[in-house]
PDB file of N, CA and C in Angstrom:
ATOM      1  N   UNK A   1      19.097   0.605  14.811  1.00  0.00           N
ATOM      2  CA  UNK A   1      18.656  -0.739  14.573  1.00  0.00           C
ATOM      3  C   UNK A   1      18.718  -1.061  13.074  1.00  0.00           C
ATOM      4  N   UNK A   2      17.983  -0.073  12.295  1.00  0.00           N
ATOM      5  CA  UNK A   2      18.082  -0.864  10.699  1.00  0.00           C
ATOM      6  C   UNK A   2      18.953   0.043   9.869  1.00  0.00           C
ATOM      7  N   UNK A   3      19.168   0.992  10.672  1.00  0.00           N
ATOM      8  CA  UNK A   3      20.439   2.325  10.599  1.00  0.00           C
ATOM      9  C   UNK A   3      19.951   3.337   9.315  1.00  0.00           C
ATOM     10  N   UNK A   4      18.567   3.151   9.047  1.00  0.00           N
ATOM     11  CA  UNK A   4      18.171   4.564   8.630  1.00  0.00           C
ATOM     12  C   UNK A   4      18.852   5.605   9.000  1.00  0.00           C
ATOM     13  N   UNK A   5      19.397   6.683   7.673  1.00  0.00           N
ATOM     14  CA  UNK A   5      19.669   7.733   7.889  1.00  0.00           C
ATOM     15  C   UNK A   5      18.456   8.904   8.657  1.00  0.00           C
ATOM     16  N   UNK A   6      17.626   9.019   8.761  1.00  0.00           N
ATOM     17  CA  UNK A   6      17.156   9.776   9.832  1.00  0.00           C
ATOM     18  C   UNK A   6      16.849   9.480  11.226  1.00  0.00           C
ATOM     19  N   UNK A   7      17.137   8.504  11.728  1.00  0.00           N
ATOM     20  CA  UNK A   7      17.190   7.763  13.206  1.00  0.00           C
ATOM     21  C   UNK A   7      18.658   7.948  13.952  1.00  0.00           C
ATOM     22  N   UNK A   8      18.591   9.755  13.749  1.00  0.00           N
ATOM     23  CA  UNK A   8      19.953  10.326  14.731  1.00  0.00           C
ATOM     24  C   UNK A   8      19.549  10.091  16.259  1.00  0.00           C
ATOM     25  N   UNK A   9      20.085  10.151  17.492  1.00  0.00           N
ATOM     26  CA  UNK A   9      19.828  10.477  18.011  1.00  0.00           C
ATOM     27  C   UNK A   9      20.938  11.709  18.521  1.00  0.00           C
ATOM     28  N   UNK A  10      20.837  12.587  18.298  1.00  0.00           N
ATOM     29  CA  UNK A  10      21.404  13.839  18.974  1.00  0.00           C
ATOM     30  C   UNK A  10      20.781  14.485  20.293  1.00  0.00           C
ATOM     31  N   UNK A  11      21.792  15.424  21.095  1.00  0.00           N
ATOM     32  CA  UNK A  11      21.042  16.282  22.361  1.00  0.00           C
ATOM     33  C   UNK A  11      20.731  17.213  22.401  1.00  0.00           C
ATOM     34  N   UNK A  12      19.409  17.346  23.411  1.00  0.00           N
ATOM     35  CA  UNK A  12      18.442  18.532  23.198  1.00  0.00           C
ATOM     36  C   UNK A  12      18.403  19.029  24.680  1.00  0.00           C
ATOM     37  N   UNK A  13      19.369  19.977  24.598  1.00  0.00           N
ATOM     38  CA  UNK A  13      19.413  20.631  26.306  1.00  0.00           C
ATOM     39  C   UNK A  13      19.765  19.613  26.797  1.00  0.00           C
ATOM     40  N   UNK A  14      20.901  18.939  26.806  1.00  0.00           N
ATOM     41  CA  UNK A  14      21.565  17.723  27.753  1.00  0.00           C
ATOM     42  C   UNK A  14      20.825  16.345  27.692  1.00  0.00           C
ATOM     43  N   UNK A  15      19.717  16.503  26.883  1.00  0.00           N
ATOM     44  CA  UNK A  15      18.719  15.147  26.782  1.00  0.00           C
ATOM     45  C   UNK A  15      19.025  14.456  26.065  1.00  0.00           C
ATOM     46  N   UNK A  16      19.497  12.760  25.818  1.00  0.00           N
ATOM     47  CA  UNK A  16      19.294  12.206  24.372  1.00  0.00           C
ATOM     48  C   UNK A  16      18.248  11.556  24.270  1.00  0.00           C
ATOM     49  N   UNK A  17      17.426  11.822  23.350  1.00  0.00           N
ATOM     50  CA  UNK A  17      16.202  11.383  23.049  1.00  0.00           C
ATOM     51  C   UNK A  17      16.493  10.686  21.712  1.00  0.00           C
ATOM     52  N   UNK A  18      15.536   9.395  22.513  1.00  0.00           N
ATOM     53  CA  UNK A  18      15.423   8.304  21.126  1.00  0.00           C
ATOM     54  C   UNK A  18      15.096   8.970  20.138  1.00  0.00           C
ATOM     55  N   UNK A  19      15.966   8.512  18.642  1.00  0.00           N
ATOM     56  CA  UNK A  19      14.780   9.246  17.422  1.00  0.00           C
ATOM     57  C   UNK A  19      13.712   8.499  16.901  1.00  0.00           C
ATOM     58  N   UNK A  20      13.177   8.265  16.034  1.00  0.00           N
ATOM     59  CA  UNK A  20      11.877   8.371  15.698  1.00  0.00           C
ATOM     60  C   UNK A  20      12.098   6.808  15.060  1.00  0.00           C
ATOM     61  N   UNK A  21      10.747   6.156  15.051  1.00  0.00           N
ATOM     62  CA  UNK A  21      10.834   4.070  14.573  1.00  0.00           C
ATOM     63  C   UNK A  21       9.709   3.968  14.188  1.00  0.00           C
ATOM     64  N   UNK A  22       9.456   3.113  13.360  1.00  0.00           N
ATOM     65  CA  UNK A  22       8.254   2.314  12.988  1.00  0.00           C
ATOM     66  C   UNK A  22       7.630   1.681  13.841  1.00  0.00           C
ATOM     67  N   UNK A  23       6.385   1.610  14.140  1.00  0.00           N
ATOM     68  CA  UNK A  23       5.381   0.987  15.067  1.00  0.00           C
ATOM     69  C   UNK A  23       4.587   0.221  14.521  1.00  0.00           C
ATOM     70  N   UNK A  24       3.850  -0.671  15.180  1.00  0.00           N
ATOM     71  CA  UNK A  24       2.672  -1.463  14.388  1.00  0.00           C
ATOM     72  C   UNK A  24       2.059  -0.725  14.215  1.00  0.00           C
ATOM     73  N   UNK A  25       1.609   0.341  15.069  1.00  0.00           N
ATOM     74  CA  UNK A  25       0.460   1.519  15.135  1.00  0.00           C
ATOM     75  C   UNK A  25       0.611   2.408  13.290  1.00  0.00           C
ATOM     76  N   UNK A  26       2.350   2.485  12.996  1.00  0.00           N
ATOM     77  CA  UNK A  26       2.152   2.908  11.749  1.00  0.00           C
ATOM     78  C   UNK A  26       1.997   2.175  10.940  1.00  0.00           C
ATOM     79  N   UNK A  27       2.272   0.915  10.973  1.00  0.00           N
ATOM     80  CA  UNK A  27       2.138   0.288  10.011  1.00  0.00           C
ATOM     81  C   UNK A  27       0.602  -0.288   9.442  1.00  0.00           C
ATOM     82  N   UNK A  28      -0.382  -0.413  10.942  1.00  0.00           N
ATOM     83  CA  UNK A  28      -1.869  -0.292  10.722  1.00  0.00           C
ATOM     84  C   UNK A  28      -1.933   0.910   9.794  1.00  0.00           C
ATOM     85  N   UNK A  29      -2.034   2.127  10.520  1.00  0.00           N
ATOM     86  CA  UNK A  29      -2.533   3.280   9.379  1.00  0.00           C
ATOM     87  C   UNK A  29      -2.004   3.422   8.176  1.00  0.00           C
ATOM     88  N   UNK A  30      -1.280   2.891   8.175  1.00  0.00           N
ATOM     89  CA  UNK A  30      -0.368   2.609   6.411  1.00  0.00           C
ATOM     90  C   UNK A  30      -1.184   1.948   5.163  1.00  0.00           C
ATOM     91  N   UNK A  31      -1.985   0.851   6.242  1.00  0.00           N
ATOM     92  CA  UNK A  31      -2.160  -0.467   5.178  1.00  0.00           C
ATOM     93  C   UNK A  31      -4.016  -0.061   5.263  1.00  0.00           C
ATOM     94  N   UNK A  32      -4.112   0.762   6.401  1.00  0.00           N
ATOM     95  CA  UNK A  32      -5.826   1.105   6.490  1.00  0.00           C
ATOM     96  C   UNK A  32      -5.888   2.208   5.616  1.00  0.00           C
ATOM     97  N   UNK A  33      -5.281   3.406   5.804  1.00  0.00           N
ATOM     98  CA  UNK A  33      -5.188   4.567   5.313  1.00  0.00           C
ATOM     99  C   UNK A  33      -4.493   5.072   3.592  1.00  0.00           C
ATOM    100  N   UNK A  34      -3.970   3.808   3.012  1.00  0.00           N
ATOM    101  CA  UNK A  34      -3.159   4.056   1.670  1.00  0.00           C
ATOM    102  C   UNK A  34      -3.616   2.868   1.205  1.00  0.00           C
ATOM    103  N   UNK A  35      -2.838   1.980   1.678  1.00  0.00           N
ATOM    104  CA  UNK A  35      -2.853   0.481   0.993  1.00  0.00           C
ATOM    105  C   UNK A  35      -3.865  -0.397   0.866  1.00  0.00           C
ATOM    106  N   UNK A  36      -4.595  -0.022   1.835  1.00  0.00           N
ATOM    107  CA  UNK A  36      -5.934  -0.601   1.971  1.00  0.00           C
ATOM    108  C   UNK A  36      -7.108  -0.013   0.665  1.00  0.00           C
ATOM    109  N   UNK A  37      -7.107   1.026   0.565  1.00  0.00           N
ATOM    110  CA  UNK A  37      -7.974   1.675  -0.210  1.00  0.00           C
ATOM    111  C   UNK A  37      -7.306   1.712  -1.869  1.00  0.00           C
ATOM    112  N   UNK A  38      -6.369   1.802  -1.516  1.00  0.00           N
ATOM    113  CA  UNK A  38      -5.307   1.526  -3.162  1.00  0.00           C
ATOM    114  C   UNK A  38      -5.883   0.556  -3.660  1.00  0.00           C
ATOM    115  N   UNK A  39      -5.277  -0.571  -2.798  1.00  0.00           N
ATOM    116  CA  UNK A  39      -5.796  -2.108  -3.865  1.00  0.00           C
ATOM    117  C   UNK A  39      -6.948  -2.343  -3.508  1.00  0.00           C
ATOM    118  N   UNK A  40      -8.244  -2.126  -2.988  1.00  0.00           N
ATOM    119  CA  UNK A  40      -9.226  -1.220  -3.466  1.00  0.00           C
ATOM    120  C   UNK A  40      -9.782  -0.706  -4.622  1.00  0.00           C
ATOM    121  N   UNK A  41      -9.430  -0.119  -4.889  1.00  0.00           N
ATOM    122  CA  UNK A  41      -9.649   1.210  -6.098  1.00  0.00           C
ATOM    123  C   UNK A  41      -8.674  -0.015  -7.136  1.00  0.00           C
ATOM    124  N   UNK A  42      -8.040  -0.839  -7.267  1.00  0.00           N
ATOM    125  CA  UNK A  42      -7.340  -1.357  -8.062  1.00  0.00           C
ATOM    126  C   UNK A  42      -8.340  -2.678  -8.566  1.00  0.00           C
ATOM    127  N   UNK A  43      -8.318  -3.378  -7.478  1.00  0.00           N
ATOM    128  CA  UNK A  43      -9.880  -4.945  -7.535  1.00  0.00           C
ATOM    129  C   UNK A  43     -10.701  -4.370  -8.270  1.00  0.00           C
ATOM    130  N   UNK A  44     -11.683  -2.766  -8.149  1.00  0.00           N
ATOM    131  CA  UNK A  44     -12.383  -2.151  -8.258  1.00  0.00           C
ATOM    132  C   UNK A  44     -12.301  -2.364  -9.798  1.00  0.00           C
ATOM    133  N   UNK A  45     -11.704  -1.566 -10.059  1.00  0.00           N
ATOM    134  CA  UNK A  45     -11.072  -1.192 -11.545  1.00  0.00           C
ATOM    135  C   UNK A  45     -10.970  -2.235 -12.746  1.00  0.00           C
ATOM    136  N   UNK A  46      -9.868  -3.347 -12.463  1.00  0.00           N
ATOM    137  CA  UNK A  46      -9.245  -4.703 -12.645  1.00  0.00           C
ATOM    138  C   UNK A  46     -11.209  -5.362 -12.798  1.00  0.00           C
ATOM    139  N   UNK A  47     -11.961  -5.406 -11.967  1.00  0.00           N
ATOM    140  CA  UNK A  47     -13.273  -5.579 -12.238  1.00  0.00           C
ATOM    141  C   UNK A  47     -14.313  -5.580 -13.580  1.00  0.00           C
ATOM    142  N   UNK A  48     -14.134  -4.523 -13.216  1.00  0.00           N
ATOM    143  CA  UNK A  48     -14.708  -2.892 -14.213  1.00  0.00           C
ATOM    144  C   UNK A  48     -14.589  -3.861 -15.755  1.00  0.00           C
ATOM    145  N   UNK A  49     -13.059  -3.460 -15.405  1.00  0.00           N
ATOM    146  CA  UNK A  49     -12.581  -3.461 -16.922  1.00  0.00           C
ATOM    147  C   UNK A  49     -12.959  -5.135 -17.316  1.00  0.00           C
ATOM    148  N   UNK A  50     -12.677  -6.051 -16.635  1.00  0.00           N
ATOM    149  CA  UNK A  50     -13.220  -7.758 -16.905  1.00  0.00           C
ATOM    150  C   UNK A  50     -14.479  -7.544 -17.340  1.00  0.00           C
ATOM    151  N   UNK A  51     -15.405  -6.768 -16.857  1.00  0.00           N
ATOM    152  CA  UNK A  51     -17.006  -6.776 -17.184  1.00  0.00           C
ATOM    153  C   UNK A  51     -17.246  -6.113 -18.861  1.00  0.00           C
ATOM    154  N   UNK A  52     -16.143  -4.819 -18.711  1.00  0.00           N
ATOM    155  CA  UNK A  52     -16.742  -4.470 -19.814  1.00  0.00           C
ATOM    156  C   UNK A  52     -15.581  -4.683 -20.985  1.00  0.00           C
ATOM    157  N   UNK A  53     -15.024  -5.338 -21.233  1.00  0.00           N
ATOM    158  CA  UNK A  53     -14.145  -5.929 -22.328  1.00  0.00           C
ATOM    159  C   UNK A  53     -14.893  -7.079 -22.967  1.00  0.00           C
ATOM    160  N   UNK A  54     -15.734  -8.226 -21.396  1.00  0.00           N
ATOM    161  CA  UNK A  54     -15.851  -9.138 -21.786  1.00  0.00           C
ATOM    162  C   UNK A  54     -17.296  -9.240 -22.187  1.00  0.00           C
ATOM    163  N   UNK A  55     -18.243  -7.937 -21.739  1.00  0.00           N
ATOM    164  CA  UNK A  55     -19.681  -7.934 -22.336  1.00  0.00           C
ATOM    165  C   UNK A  55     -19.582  -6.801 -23.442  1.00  0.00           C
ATOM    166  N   UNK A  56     -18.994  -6.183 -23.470  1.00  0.00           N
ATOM    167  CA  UNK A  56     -19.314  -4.958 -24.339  1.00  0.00           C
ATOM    168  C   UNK A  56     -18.093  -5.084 -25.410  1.00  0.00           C
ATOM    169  N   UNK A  57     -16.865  -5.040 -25.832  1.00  0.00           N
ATOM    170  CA  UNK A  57     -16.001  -5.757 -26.559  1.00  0.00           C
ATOM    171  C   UNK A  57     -16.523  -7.281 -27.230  1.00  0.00           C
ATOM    172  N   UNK A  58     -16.487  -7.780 -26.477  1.00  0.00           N
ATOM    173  CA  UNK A  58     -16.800  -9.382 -26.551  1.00  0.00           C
ATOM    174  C   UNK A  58     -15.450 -10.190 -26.876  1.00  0.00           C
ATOM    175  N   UNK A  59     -14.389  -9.306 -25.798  1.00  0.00           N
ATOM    176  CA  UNK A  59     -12.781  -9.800 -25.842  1.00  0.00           C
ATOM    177  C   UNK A  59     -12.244 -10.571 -24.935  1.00  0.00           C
ATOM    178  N   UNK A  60     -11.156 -10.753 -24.653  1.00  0.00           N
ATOM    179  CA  UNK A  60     -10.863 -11.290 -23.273  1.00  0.00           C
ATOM    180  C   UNK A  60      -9.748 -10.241 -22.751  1.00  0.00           C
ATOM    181  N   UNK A  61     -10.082 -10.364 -21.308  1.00  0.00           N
ATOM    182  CA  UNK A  61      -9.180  -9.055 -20.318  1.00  0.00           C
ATOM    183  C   UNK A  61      -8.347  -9.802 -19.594  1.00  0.00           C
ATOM    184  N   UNK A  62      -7.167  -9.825 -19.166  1.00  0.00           N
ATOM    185  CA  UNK A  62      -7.034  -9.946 -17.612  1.00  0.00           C
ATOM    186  C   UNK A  62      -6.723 -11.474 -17.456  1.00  0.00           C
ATOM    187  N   UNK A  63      -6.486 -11.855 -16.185  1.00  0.00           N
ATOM    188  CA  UNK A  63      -5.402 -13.173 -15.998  1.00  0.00           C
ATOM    189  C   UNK A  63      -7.167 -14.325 -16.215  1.00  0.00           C
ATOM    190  N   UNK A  64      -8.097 -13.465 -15.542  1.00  0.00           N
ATOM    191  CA  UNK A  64      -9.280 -14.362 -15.539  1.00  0.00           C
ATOM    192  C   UNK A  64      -9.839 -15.181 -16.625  1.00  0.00           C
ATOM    193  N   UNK A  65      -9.302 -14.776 -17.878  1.00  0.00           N
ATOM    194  CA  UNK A  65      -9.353 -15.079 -19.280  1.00  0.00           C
ATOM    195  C   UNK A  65      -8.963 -16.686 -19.029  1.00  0.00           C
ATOM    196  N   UNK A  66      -7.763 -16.910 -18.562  1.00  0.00           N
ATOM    197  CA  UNK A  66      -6.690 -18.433 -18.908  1.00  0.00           C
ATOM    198  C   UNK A  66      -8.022 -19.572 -18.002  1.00  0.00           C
ATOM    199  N   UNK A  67      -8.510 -19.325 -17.083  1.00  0.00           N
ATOM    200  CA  UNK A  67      -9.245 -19.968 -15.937  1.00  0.00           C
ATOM    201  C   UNK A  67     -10.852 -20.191 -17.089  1.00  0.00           C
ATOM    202  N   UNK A  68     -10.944 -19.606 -17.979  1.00  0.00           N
ATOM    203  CA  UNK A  68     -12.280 -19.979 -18.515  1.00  0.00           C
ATOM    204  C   UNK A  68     -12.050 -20.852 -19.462  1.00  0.00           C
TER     205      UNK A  68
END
């Protein structure tokens, strides 16, 4: 279908078995399990740093700067 090189299908004892595809099922645990918690830990951070540039510096950080 999108002709990934590992989506052979070759035979296994006279069988051809589909090879292996992307599912919604992976693509949930993708975005729950990595991506989800990434940008996460990124908002988190990106936060952080707005608070303490802009109380403890007394600078400006970050895109939030242009909006004040």
């Amino acid at each position: 279908m999108l002709g990934l090189p590992f989506r052979r299908s070759t035979p296994v004892k006279g069988v051809v078995a589909e090879g292996p595809r992307f599912t919604l099922w992976a693509g949930l645990y993708f975005f729950g399990f990595v991506a989800g918690p990434f940008l996460l830990a990124c908002l988190a951070l990106d936060i952080g740093f707005y608070f303490l540039f802009k109380n403890v510096f007394n600078s400006c950080y970050g895109v939030l700067c242009f909006f004040e």
